[in-house]
Protein backbone atom coordinates (compact mmCIF):
# COMPACT_ATOMS: atom_id res chain seq x y z
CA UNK A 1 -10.28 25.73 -23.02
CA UNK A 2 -9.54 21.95 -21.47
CA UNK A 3 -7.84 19.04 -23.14
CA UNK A 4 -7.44 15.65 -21.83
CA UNK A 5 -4.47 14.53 -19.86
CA UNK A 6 -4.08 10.92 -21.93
CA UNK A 7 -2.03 10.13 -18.24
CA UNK A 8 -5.14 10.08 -16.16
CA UNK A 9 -8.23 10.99 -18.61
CA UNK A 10 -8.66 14.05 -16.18
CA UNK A 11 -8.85 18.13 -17.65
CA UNK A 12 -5.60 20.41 -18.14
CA UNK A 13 -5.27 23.46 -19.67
CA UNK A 14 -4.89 23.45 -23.56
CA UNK A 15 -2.97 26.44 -23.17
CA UNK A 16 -0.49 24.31 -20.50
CA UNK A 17 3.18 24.33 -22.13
CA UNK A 18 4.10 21.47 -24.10
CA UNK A 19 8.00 20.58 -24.35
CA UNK A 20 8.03 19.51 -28.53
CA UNK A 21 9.87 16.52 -28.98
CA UNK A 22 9.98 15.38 -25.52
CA UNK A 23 8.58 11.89 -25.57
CA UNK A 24 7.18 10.42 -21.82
CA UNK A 25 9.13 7.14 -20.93
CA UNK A 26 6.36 4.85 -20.13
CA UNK A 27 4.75 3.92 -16.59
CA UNK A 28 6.47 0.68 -16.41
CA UNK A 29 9.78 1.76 -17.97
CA UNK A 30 10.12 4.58 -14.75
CA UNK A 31 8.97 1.90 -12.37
CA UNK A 32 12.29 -0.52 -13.50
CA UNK A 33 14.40 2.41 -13.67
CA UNK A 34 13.18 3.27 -10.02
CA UNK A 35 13.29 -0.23 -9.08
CA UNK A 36 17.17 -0.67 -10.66
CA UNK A 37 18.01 2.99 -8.68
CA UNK A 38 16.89 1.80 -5.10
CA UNK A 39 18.41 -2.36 -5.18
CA UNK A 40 22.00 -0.10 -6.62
CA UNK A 41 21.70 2.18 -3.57
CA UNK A 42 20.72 -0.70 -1.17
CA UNK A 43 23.61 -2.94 -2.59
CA UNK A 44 26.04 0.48 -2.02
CA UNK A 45 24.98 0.73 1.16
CA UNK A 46 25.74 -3.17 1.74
CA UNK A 47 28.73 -2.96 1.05
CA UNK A 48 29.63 0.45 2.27
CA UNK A 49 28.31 -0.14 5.87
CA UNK A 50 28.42 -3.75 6.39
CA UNK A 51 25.25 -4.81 6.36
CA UNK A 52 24.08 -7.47 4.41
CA UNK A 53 20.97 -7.76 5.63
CA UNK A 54 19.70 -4.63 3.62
CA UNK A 55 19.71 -7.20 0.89
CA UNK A 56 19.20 -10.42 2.46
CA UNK A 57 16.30 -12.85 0.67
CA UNK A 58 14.90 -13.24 4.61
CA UNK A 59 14.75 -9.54 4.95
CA UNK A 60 12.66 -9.36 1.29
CA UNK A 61 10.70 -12.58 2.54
CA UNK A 62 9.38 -11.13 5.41
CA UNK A 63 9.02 -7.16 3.61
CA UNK A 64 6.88 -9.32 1.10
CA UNK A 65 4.92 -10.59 3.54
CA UNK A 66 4.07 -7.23 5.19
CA UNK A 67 3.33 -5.63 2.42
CA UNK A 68 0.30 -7.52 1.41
CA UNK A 69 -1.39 -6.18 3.84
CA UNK A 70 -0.68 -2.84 3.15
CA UNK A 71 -1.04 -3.24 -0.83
CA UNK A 72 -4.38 -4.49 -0.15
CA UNK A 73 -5.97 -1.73 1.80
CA UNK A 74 -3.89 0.58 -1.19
CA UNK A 75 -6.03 -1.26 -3.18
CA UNK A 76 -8.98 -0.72 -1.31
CA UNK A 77 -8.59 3.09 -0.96
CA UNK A 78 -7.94 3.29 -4.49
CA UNK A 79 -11.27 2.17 -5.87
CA UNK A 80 -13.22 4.27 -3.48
CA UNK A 81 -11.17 7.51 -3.94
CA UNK A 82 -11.46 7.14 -8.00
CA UNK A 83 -15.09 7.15 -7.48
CA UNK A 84 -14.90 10.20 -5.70
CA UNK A 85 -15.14 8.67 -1.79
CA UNK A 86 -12.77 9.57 0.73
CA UNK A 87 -11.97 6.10 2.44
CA UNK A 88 -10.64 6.76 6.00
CA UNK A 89 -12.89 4.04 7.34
CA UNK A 90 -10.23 1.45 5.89
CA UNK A 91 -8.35 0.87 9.46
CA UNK A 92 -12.03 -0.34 10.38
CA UNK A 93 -12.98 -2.24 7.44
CA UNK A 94 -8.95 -4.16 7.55
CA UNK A 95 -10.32 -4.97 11.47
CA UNK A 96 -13.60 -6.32 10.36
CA UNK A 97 -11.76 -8.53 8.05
CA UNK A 98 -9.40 -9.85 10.42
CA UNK A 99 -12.53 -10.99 13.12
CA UNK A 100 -13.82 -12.35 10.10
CA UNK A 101 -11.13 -14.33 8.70
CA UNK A 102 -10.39 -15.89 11.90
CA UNK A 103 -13.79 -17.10 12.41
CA UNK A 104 -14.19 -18.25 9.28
CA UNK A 105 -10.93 -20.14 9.04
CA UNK A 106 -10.94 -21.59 12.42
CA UNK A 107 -13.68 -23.78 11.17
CA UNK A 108 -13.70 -24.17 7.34
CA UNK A 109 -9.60 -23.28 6.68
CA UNK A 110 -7.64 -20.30 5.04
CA UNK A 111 -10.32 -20.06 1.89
CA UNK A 112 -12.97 -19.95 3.93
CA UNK A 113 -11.07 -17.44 6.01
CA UNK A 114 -10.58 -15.41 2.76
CA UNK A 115 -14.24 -15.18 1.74
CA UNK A 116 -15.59 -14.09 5.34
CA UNK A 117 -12.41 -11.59 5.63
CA UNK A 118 -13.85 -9.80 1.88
CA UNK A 119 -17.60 -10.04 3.46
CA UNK A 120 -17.06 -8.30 6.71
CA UNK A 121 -14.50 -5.60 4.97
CA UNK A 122 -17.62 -5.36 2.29
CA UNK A 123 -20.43 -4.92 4.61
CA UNK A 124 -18.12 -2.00 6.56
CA UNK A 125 -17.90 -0.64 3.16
CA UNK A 126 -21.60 -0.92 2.29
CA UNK A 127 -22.26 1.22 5.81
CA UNK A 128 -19.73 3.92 5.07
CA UNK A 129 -21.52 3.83 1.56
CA UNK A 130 -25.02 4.35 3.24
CA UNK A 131 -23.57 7.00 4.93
CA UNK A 132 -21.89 9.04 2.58
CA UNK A 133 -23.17 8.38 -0.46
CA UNK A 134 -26.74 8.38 0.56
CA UNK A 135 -27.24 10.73 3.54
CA UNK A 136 -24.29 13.41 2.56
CA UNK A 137 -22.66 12.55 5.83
CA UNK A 138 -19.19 13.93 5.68
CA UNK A 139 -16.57 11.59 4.46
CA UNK A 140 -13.65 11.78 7.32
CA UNK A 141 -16.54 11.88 10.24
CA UNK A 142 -18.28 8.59 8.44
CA UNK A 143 -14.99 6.79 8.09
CA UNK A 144 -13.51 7.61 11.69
CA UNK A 145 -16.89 6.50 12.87
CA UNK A 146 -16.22 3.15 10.66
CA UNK A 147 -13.11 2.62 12.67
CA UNK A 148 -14.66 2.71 15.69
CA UNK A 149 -17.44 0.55 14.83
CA UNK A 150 -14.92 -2.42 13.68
CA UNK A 151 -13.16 -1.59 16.73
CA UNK A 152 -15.78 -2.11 19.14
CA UNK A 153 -18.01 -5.01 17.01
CA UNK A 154 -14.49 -7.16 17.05
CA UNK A 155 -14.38 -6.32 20.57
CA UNK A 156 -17.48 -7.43 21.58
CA UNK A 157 -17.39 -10.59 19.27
CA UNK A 158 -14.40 -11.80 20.30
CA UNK A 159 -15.97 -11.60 23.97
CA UNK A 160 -19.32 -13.61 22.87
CA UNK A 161 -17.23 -15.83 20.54
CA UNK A 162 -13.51 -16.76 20.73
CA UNK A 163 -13.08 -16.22 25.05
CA UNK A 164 -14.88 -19.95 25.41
CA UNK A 165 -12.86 -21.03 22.78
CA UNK A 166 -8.67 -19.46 23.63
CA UNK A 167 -10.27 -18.51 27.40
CA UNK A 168 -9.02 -14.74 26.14
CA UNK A 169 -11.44 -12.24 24.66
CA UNK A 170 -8.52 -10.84 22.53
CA UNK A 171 -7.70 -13.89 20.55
CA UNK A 172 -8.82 -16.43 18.63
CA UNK A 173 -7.49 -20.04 18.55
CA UNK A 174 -5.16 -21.04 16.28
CA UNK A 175 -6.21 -20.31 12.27
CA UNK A 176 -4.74 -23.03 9.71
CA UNK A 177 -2.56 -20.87 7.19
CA UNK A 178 -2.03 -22.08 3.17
CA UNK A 179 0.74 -23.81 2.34
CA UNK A 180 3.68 -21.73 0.77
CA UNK A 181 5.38 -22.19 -2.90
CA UNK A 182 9.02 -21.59 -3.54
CA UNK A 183 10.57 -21.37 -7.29
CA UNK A 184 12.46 -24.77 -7.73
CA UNK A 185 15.03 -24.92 -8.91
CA UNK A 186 15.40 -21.07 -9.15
CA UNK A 187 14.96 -20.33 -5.10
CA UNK A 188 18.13 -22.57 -4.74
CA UNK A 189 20.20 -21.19 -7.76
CA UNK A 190 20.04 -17.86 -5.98
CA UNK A 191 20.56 -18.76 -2.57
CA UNK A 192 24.32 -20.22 -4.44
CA UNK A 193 24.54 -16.82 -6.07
CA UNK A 194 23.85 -15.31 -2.91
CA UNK A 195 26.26 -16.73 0.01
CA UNK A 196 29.08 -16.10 -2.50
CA UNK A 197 28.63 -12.34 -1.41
CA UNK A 198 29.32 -10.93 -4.60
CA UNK A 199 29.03 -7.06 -4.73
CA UNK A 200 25.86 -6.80 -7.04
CA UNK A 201 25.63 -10.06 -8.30
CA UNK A 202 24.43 -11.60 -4.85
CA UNK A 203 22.38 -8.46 -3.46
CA UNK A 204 20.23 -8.94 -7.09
CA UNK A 205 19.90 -12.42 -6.26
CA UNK A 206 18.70 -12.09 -2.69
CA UNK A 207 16.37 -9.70 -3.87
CA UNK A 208 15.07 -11.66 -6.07
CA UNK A 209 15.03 -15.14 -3.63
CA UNK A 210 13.19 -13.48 -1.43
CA UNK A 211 10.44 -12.53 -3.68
CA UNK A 212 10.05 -16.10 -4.63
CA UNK A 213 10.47 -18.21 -1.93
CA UNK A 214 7.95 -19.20 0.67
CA UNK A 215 5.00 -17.69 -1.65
CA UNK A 216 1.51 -18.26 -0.22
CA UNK A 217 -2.22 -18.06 -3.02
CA UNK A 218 -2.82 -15.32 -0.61
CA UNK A 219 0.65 -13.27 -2.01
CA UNK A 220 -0.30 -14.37 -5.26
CA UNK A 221 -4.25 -13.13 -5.20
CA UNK A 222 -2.87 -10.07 -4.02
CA UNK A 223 -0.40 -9.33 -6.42
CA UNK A 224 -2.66 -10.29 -9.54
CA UNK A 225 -5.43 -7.77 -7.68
CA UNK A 226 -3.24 -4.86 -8.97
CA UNK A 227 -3.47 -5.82 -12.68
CA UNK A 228 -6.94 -6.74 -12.69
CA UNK A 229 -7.88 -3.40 -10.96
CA UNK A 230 -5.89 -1.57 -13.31
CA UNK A 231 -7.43 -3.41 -16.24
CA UNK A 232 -11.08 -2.91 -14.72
CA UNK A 233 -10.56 0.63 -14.18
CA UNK A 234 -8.61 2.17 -16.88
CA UNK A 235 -9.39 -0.62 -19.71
CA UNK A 236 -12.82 -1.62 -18.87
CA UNK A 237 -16.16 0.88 -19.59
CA UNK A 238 -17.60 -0.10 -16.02
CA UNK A 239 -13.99 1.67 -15.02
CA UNK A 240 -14.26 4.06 -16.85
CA UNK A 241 -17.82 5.17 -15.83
CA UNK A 242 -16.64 4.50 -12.33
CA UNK A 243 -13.61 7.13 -12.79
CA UNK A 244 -16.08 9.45 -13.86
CA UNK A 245 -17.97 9.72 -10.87
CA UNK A 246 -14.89 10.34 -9.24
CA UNK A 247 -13.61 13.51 -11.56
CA UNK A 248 -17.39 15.36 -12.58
CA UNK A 249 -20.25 13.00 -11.17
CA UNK A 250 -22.39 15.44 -13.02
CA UNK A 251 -21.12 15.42 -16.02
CA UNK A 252 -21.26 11.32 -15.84
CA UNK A 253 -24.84 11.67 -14.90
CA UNK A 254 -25.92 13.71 -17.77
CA UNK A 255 -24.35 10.70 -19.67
CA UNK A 256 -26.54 8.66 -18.33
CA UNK A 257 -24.37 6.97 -15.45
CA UNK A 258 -26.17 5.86 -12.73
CA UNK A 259 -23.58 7.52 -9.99
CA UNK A 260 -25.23 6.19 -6.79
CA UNK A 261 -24.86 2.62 -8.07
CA UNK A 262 -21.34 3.43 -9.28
CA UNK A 263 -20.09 5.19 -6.10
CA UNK A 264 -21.61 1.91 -3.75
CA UNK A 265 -20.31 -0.73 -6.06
CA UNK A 266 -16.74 1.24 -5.71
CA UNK A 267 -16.95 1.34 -1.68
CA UNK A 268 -18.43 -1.69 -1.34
CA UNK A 269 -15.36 -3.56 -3.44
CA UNK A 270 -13.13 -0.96 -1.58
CA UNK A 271 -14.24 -2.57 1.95
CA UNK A 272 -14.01 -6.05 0.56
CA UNK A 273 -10.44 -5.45 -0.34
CA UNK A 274 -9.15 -3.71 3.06
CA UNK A 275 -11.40 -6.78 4.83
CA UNK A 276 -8.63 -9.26 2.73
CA UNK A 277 -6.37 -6.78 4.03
CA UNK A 278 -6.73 -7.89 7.98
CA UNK A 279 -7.07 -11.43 6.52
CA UNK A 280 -3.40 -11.17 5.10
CA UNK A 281 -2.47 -10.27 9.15
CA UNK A 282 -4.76 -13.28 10.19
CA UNK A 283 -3.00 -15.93 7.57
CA UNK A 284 0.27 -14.48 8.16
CA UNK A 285 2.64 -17.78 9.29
CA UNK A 286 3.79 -15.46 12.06
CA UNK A 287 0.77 -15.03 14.00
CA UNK A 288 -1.63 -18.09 15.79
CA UNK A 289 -4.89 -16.24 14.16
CA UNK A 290 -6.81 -12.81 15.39
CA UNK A 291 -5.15 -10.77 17.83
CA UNK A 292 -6.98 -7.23 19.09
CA UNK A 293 -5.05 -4.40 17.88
CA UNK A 294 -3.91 -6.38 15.01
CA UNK A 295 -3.69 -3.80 12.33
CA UNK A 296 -1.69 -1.49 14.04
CA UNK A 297 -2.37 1.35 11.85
CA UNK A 298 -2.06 -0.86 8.52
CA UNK A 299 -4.93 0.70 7.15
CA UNK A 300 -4.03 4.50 7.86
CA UNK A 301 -0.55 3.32 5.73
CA UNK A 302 -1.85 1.69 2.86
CA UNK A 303 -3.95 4.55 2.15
CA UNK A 304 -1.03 6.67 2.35
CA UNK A 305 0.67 4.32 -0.11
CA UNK A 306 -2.16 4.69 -2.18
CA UNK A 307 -1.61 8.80 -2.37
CA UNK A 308 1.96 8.42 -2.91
CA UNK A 309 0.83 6.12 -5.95
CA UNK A 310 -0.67 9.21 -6.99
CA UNK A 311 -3.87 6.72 -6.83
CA UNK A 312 -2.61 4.77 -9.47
CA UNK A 313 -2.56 0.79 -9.30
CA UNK A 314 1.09 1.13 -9.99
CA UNK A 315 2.28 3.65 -8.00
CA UNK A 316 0.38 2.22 -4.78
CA UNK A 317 2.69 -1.12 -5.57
CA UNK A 318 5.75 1.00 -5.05
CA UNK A 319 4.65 2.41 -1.68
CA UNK A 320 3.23 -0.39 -0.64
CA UNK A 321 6.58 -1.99 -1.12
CA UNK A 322 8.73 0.71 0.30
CA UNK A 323 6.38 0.30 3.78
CA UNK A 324 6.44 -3.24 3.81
CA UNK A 325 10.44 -2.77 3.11
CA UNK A 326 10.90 -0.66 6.44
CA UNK A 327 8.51 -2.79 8.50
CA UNK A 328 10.40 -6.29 7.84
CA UNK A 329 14.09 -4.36 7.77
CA UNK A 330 13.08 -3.42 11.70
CA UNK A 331 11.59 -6.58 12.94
CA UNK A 332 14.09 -9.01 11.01
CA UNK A 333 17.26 -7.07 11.58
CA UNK A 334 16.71 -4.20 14.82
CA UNK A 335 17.94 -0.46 15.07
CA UNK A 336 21.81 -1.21 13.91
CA UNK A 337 20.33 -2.50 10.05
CA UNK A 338 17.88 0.36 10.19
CA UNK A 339 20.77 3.08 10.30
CA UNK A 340 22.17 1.43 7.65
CA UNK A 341 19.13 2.16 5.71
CA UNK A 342 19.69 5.75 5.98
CA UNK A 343 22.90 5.75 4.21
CA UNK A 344 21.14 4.13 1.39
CA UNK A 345 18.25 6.75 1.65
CA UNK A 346 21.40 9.08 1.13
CA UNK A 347 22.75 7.35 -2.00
CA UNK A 348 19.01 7.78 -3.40
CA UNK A 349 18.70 11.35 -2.49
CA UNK A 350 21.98 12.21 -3.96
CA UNK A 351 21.07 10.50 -7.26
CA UNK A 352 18.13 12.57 -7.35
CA UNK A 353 19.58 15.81 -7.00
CA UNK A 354 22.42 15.14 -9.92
CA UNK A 355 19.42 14.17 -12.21
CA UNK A 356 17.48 17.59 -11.23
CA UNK A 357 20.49 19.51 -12.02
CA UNK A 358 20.75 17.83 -15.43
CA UNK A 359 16.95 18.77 -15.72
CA UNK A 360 18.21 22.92 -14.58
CA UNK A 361 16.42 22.40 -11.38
CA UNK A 362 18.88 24.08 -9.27
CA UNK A 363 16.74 25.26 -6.41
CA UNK A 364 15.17 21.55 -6.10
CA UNK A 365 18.49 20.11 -6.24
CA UNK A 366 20.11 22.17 -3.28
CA UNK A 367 17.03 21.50 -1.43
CA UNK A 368 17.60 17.63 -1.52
CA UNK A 369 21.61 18.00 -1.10
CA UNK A 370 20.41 19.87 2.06
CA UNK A 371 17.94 16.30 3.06
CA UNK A 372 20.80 14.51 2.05
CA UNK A 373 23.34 16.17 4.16
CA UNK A 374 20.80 16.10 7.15
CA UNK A 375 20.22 12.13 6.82
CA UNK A 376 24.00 11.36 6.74
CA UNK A 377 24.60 13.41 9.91
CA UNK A 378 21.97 11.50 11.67
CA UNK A 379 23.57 8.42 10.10
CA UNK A 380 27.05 9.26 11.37
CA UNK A 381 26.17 10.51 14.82
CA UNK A 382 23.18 7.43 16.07
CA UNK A 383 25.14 3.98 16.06
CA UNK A 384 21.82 2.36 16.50
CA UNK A 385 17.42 3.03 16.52
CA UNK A 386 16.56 2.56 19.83
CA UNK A 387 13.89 0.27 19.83
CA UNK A 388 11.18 2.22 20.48
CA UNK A 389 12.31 4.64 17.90
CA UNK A 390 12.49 1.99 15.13
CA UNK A 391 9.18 0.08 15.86
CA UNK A 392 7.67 3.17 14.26
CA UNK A 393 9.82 3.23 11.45
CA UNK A 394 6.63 2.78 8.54
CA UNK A 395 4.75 4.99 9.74
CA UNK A 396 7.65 8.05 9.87
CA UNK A 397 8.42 6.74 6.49
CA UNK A 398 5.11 7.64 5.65
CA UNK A 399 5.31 10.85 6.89
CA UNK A 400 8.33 11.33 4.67
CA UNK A 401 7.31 10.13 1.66
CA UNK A 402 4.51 11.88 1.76
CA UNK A 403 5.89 15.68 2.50
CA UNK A 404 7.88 14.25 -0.18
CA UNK A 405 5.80 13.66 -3.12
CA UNK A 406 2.99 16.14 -2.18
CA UNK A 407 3.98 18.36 -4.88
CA UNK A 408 3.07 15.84 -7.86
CA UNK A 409 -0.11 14.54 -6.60
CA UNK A 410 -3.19 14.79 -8.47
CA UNK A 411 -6.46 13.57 -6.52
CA UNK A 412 -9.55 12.63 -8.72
CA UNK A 413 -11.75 15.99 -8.95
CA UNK A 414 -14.54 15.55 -7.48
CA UNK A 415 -12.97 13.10 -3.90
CA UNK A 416 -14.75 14.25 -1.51
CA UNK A 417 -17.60 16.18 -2.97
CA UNK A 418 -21.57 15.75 -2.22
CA UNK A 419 -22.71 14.74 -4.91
CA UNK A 420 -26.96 14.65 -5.04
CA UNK A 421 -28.94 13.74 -8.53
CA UNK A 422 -30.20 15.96 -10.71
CA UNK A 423 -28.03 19.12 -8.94
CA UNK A 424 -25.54 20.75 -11.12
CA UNK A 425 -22.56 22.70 -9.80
């Protein structure tokens, strides 16, 4: 006998043991608490080590703006995977998207750059949609073929297109960005609060400077796209008709869902998000416009962010945050800061194990003392990353997190799964 799970409309047991008069905090309540847990560690480890720049607003300016990147291709993975397609073409689709955006916005500006950027990503996403959806073609071959294709058509492209223009096949000229919005007179309020290097008090307010100063409509779009999505599919029936295609597509279908149109409308808004993805890279105030090689893996990350979200809108914010967090700390502040950062990965660790002891996890909690220990041995005995070490930083934070969190995850049903009409299980 199967109930539903109100967390993610998905089957559990009925039988599964309930804990009677335990009462869920909600989503959002855990995500502050979480939040609140990891700016106390990283303001510990400020003051503890020396390093201010854990905290700084520039260091959270420039996280911020590698995260979008990131949170968009989350995005994009997220859609697909809740309609039951495995989206490892997104690496592909975020390249697409950056050819696209560069063209585009060379000539018509960063709007224009935006709209190309969603329909290259999109038409990547309608050919991994052909591909899987309609001809069974496995999902990890289709998408690794995707990345090669937006691999090689940038490639050649750029060759027929931008050389004659930058005289170099692997760029494009310059690409106007948007102008960027700073919270008046709130930006400068904090920066006060923050050169009086108050324990706390001025790690909270560069924290919070840096996520509103220097704000693009690109930062903004992007951080109103994980509402909507979760509004579309958990409050919406298209979403909900959409999720089901993703947990029993045959089940759906003898509901009368159409789950062909459902699964290509999903990839096909999955590609267009990734393609904003490598248009986030493209408008970034850092770089001139399209580079080759651009994405440097972006899109392999923000799916990963996506299953440490535990493919949740919400969840995929956090990761997408914590990736974007390493990234900037390494670029803005080199290998010395990044050490610095394992202390505070200590602090958080050691948090965690006193609440699992309070929870009678005993075995759990010796297991992350032991993680804990580990990390502050490498923190006392490495003065500094080398450089070559911490350029890589994301993506062995990805590795982490996830060997972390595997245990909790709960894919939708049916990702991955063949799904033809008419042909029950």
């Amino acid at each position: 006998m199967i109930s539903k799970d109100p967390a993610d409309g998905g089957a559990v047991p009925a039988s599964a043991p309930q804990r009677r008069g335990a009462k869920k905090l909600p989503g959002w309540t855990r995500g502050l608490i979480w939040l609140a847990a990891v700016v106390g560690a990283l303001s510990t480890a400020s003051y503890l080590t020396g390093y201010p720049q854990l905290t700084a607003s520039g260091t959270l300016q420039t996280a911020l703006l590698l995260a979008i990147p990131i949170l968009l291709a989350a995005l994009g993975g997220l859609w697909a995977e809740r309609a039951g397609v495995i989206n490892i073409g997104l690496e592909g689709m975020m390249i697409m998207g950056t050819w696209g955006a560069a063209w585009a916005g060379y000539q018509w500006g960063p709007w224009a750059a935006l709209l190309a950027a969603a329909v290259f990503g999109a038409l990547g996403g309608l050919v991994h949609a052909v591909a899987t959806v309609t001809f069974g073609v496995n999902h990890i071959v289709s998408g690794v073929a995707i990345n090669l294709l937006g691999a090689g058509l940038t490639k050649y492209l750029s060759t027929l297109i931008f050389q004659p223009l930058s005289n170099n096949p692997r760029e494009s000229p310059a690409v106007p960005k948007f102008d960027t919005y700073s919270a008046q007179p709130l930006s400068d309020w904090l920066a006060d609060l923050e050169n009086m290097q108050r324990v706390g008090l001025s790690d909270v307010a560069g924290v919070l400077r840096g996520l509103v100063t220097g704000v693009s409509p690109l930062t903004m779009l992007a951080l109103l796209l994980v509402p909507v999505s979760y509004l579309v599919l958990w409050r919406s029936r298209f979403g909900l008709r959409l999720r089901s295609c993703g947990e029993n597509p045959v089940a759906a279908e003898s509901l009368g869902v159409n789950v062909y149109v459902h699964k290509y409308a999903a990839v096909v808004i999955s590609g267009a998000l990734a393609g904003l993805g490598g248009a986030a890279l493209v408008l970034n105030p850092g770089q001139p416009g399209y580079l080759e090689g651009q994405t440097g893996g972006r899109g392999y990350i923000g799916l990963a962010a996506m299953i440490f979200g535990n493919w949740r809108p919400a969840g995929l914010l956090g990761g997408s945050a914590l990736f974007g967090y390493a990234d900037g700390l390494q670029l803005r502040s080199g290998g010395a800061t990044v050490m610095a950062l394992f202390y505070a990965a200590v602090l958080v660790l050691v948090g965690i194990a006193v609440w699992l002891v309070a929870r009678k996890k005993l075995v759990a909690a010796g297991i992350t003392l032991v993680g804990a220990a580990a990390l502050y041995l490498i923190y006392l005995s490495v003065d500094e990353m080398p450089s070559q070490l911490s350029t890589y930083l994301p993506h062995m934070v990805t590795l982490v997190v996830l060997a972390v969190a595997a245990q909790r995850l709960r894919p939708p049903a049916a990702n991955g799964d063949e799904y033809r009409r008419g042909r029950g299980h």
